[in-house]
C-alpha atoms as a PDB file:
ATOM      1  CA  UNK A   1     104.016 129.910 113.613  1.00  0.00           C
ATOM      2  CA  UNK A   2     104.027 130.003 109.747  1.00  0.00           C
ATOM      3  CA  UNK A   3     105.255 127.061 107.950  1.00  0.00           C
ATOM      4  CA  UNK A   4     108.085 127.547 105.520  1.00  0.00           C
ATOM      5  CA  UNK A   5     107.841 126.641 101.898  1.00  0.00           C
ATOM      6  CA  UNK A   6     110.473 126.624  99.897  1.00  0.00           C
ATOM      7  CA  UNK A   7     109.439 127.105  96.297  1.00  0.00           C
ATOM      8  CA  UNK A   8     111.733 126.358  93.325  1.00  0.00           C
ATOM      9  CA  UNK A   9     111.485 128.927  91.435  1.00  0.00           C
ATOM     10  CA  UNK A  10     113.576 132.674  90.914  1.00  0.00           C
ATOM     11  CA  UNK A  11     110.271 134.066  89.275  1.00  0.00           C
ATOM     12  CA  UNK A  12     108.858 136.347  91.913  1.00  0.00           C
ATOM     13  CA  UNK A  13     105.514 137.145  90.131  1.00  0.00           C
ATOM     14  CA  UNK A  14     104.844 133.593  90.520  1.00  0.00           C
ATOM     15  CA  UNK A  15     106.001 133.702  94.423  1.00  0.00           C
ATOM     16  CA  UNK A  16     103.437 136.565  94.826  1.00  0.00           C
ATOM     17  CA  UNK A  17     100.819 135.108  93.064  1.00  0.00           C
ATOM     18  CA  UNK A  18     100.948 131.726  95.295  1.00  0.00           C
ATOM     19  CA  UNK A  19     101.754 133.769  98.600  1.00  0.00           C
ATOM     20  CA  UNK A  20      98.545 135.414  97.909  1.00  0.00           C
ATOM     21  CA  UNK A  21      96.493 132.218  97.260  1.00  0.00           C
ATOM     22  CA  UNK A  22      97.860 130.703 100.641  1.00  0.00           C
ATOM     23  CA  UNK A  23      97.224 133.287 103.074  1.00  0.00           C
ATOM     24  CA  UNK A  24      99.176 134.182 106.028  1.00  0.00           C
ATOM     25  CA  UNK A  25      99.219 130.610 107.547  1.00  0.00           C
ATOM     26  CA  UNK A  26     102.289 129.956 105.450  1.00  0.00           C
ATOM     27  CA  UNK A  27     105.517 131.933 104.179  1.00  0.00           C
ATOM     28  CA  UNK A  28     106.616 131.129 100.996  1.00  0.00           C
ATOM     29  CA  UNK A  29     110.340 131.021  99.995  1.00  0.00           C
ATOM     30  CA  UNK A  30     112.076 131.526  96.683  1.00  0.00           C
ATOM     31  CA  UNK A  31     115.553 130.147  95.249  1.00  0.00           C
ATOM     32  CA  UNK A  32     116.519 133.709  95.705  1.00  0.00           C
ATOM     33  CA  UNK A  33     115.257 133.535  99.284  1.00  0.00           C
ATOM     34  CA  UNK A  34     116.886 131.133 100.658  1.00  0.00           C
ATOM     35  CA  UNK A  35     120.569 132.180  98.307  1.00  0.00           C
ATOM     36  CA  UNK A  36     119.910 129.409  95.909  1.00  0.00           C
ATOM     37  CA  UNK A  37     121.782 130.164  92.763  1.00  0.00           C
ATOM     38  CA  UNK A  38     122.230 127.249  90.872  1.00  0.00           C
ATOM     39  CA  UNK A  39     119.985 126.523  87.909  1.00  0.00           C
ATOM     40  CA  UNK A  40     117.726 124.012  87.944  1.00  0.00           C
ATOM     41  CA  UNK A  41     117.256 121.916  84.760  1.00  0.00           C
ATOM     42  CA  UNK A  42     114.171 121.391  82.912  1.00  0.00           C
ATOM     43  CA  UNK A  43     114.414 118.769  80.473  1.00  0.00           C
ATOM     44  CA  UNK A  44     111.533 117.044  79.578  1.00  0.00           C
ATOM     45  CA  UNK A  45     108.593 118.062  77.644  1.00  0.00           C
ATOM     46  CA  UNK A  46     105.574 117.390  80.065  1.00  0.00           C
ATOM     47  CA  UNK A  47     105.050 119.830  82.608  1.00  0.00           C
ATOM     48  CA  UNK A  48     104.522 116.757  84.978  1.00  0.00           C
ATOM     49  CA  UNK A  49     108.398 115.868  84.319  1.00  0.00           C
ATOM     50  CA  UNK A  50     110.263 119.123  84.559  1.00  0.00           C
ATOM     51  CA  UNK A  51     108.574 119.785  87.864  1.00  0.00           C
ATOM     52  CA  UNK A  52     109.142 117.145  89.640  1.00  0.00           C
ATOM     53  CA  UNK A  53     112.899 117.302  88.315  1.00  0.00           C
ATOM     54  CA  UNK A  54     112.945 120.814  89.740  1.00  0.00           C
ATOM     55  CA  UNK A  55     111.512 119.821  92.649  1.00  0.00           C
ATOM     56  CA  UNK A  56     114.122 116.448  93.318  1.00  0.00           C
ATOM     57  CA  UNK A  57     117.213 118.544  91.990  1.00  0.00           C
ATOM     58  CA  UNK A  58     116.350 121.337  94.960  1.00  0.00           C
ATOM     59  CA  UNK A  59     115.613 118.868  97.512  1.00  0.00           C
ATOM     60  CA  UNK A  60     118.892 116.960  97.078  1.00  0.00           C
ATOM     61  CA  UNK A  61     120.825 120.097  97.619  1.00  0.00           C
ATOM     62  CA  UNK A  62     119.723 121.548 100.120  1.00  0.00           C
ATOM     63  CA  UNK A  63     118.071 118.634 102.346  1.00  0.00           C
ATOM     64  CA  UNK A  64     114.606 120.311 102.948  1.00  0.00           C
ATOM     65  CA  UNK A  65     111.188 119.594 101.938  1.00  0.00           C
ATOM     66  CA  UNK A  66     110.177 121.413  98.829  1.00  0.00           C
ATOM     67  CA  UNK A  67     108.090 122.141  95.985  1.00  0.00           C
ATOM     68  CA  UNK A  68     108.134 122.921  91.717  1.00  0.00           C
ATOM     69  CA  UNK A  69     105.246 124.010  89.692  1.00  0.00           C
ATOM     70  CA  UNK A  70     105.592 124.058  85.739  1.00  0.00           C
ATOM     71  CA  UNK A  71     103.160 125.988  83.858  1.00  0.00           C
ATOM     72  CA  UNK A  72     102.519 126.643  80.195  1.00  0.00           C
ATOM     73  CA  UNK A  73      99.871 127.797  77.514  1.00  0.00           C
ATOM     74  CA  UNK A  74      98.231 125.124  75.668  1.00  0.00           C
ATOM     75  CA  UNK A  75      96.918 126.448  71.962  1.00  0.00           C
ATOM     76  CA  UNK A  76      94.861 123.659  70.340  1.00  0.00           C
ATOM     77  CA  UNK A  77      95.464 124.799  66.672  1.00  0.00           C
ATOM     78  CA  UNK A  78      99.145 124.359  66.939  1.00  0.00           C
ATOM     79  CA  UNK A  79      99.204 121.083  68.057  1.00  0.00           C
ATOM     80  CA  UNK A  80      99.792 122.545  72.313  1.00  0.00           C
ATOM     81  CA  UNK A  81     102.425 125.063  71.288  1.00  0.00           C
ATOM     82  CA  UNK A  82     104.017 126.480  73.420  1.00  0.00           C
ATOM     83  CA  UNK A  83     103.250 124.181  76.021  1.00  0.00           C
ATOM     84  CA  UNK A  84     106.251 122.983  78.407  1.00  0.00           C
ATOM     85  CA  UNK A  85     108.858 126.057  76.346  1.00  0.00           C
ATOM     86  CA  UNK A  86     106.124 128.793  77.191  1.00  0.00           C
ATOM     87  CA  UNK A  87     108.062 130.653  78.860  1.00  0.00           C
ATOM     88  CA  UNK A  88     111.493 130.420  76.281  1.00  0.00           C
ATOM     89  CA  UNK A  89     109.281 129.853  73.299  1.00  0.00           C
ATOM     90  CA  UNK A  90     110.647 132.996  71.203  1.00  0.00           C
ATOM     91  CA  UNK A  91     114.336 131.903  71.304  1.00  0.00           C
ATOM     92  CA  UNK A  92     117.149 132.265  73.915  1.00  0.00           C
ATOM     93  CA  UNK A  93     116.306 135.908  74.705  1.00  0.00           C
ATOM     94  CA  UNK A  94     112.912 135.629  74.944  1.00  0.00           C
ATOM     95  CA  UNK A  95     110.837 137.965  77.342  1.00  0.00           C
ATOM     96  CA  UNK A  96     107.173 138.115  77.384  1.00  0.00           C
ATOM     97  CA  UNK A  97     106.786 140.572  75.131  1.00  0.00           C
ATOM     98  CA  UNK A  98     108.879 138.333  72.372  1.00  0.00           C
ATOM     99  CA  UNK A  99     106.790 135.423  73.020  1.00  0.00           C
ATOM    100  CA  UNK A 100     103.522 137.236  72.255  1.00  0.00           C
ATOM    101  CA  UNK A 101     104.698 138.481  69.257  1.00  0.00           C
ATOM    102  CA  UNK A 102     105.678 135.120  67.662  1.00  0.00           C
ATOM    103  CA  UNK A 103     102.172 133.523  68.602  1.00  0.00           C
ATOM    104  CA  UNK A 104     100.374 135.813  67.613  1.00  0.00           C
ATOM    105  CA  UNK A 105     102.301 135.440  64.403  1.00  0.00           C
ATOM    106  CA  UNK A 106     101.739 132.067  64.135  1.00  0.00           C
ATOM    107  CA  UNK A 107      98.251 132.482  65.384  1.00  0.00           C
ATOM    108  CA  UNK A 108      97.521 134.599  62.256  1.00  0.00           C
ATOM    109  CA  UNK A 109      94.687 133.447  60.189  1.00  0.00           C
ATOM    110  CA  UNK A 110      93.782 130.686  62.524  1.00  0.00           C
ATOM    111  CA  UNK A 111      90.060 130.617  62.791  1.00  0.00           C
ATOM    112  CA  UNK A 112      90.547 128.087  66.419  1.00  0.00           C
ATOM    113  CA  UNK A 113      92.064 130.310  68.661  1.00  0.00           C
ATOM    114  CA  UNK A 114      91.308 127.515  71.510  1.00  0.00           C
ATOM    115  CA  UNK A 115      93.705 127.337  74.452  1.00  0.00           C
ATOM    116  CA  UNK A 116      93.935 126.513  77.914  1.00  0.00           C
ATOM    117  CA  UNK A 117      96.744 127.002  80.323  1.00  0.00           C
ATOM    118  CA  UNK A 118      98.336 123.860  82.610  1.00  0.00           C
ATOM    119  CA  UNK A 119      99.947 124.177  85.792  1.00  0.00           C
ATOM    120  CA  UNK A 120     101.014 120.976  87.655  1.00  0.00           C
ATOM    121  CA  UNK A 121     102.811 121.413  91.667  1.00  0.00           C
ATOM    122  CA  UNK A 122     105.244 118.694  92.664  1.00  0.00           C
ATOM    123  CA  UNK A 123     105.604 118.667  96.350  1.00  0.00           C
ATOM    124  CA  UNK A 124     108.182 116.515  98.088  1.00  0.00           C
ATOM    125  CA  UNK A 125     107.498 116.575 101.614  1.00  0.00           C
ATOM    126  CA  UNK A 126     108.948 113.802 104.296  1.00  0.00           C
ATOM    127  CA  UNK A 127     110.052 111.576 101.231  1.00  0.00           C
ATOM    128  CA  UNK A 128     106.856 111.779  99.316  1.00  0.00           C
ATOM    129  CA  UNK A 129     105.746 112.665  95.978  1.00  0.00           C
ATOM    130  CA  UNK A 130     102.563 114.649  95.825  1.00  0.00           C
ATOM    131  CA  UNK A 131     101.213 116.096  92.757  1.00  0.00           C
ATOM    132  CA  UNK A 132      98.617 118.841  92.061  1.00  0.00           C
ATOM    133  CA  UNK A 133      97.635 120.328  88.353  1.00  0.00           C
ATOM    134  CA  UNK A 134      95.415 122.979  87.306  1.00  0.00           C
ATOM    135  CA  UNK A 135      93.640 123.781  84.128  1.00  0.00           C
ATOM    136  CA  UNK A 136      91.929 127.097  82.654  1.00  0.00           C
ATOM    137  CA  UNK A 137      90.363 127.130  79.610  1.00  0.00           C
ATOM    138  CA  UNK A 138      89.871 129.847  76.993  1.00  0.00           C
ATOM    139  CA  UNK A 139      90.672 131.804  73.659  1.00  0.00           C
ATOM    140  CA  UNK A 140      93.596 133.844  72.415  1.00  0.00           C
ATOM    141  CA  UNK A 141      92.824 137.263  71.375  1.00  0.00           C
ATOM    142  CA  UNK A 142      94.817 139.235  68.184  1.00  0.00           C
ATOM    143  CA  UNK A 143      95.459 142.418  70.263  1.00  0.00           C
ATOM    144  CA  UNK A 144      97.023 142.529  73.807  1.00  0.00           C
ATOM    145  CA  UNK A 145      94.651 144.017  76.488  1.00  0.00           C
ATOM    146  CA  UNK A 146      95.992 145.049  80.157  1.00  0.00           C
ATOM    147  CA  UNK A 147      98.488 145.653  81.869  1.00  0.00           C
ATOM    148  CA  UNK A 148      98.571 143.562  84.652  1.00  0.00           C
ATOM    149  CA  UNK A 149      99.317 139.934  85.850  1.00  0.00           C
ATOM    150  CA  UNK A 150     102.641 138.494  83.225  1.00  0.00           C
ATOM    151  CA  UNK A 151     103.581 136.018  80.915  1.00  0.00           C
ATOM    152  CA  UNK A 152     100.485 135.507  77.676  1.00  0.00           C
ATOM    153  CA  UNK A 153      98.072 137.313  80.644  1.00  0.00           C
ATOM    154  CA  UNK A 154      97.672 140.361  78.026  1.00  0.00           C
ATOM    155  CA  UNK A 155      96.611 137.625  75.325  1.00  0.00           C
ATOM    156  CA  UNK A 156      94.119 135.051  76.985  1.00  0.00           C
ATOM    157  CA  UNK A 157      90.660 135.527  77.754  1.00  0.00           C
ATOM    158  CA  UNK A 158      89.392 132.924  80.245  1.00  0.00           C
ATOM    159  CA  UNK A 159      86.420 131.000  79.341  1.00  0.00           C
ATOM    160  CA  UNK A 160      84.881 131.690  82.626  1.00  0.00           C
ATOM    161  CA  UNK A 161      85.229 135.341  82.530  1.00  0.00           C
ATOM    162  CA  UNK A 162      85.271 136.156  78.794  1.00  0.00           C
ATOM    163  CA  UNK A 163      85.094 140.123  78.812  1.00  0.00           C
ATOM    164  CA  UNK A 164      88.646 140.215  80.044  1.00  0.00           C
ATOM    165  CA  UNK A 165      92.026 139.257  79.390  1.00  0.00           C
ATOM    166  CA  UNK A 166      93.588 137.354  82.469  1.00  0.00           C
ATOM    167  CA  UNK A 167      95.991 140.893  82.217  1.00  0.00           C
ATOM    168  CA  UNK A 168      93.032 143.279  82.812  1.00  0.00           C
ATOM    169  CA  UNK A 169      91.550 141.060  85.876  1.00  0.00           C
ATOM    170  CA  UNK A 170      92.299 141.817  89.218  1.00  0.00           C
ATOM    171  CA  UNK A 171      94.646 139.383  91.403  1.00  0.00           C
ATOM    172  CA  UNK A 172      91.480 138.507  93.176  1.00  0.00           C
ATOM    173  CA  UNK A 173      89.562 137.634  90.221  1.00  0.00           C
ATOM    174  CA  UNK A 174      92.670 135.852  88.619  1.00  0.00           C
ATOM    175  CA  UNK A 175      92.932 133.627  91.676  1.00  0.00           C
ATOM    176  CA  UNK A 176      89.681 132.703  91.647  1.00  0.00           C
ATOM    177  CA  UNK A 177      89.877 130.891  88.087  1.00  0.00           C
ATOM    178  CA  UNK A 178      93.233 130.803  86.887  1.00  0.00           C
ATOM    179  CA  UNK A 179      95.521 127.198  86.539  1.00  0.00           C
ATOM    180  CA  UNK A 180      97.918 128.154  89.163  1.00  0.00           C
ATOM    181  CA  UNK A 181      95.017 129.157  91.701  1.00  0.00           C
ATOM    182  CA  UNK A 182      93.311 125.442  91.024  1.00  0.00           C
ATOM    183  CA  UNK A 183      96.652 123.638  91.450  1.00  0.00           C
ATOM    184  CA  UNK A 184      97.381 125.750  94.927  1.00  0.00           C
ATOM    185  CA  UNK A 185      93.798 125.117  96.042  1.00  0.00           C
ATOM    186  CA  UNK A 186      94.220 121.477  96.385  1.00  0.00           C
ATOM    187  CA  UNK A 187      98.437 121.953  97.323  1.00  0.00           C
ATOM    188  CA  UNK A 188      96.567 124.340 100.408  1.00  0.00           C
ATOM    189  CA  UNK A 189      93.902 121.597 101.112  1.00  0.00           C
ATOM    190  CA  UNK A 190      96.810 119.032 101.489  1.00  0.00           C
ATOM    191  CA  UNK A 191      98.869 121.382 103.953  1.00  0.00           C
ATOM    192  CA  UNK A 192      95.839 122.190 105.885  1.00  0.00           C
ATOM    193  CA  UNK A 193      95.295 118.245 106.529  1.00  0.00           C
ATOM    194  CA  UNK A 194      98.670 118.714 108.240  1.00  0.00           C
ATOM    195  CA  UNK A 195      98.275 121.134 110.335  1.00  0.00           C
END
């Protein structure tokens, strides 16, 4: 029987992305899932602190073992910007497409395009606290290239496969290097010990 994980999170590329990585021996759940509509605050600005916030604020209504990942894009040359607001870093209507556009801008002229993105998994499971991060270096290009994956994918080359944007690798190849792949490795190697 599959073991249930209930992620906190309503973004479903990031559900598929970690379904993937796990494998059939679990069956991962979103907010939307499970008819979780409340919105989870975020309010801190380490990725460490808004995810296990997430994490606490989901387990406490609704009684069940659960798990938060936070995730951002590092860029060295402006001091970690965008970091922990990654996702809402062009303003309240930001989409991806927004938030490209202003770093980018901000990235013009910059000679250190250095970046690396973060992902850190807060798991609270019988009570305890278990924490698992993942980092993947690399630059950020001027021009988008790609189409798939989300998020700065189009704009970040990977230092381990620098040809490609993370948007023009496949899922395979992405989940072989990428921040959220490290962080679910060692989130699967902890499940596995229980089973």
């Amino acid at each position: 029987m599959k073991k249930e994980l209930i992620f906190a999170t309503s973004n479903s590329n990031k559900v598929v992305e970690i379904q993937t990585i796990l494998g059939n021996s679990f069956n991962v759940q979103s907010l939307k899932d499970i008819g979780f509509t409340k919105e989870l605050k975020e309010p801190f600005d380490t990725l460490e602190a808004n995810a296990r916030t997430k994490a606490e604020q989901l387990k406490n209504a609704i009684g069940k073992d659960c798990f938060a990942e936070d995730s951002g894009l590092f860029v060295n040359t402006l001091k970690g910007e965008p970091g922990v607001y990654s996702a809402r870093y062009s303003g309240l209507n930001a989409n991806d497409a927004n938030n490209i556009d202003l770093l980018l801008k901000n990235l013009s002229g910059k000679e250190d395009r250095t970046a690396y993105f973060k992902t850190v998994m807060h798991l609270i499971e019988q009570g305890e606290h278990h924490v698992f991060t993942g980092i993947c270096k690399g630059q950020i290009i001027e021009t988008p290239k790609g189409v798939g994956g989300f998020g700065y994918d189009p704009i970040f080359v990977p230092n381990a496969l620098p040809e490609r944007s993370f948007a023009q690798l496949s899922k395979t190849e992405k989940n072989t290097i990428s921040h959220r792949a490290q962080a679910t490795r060692a989130f699967v190697k902890h499940l596995q010990g229980k089973i």
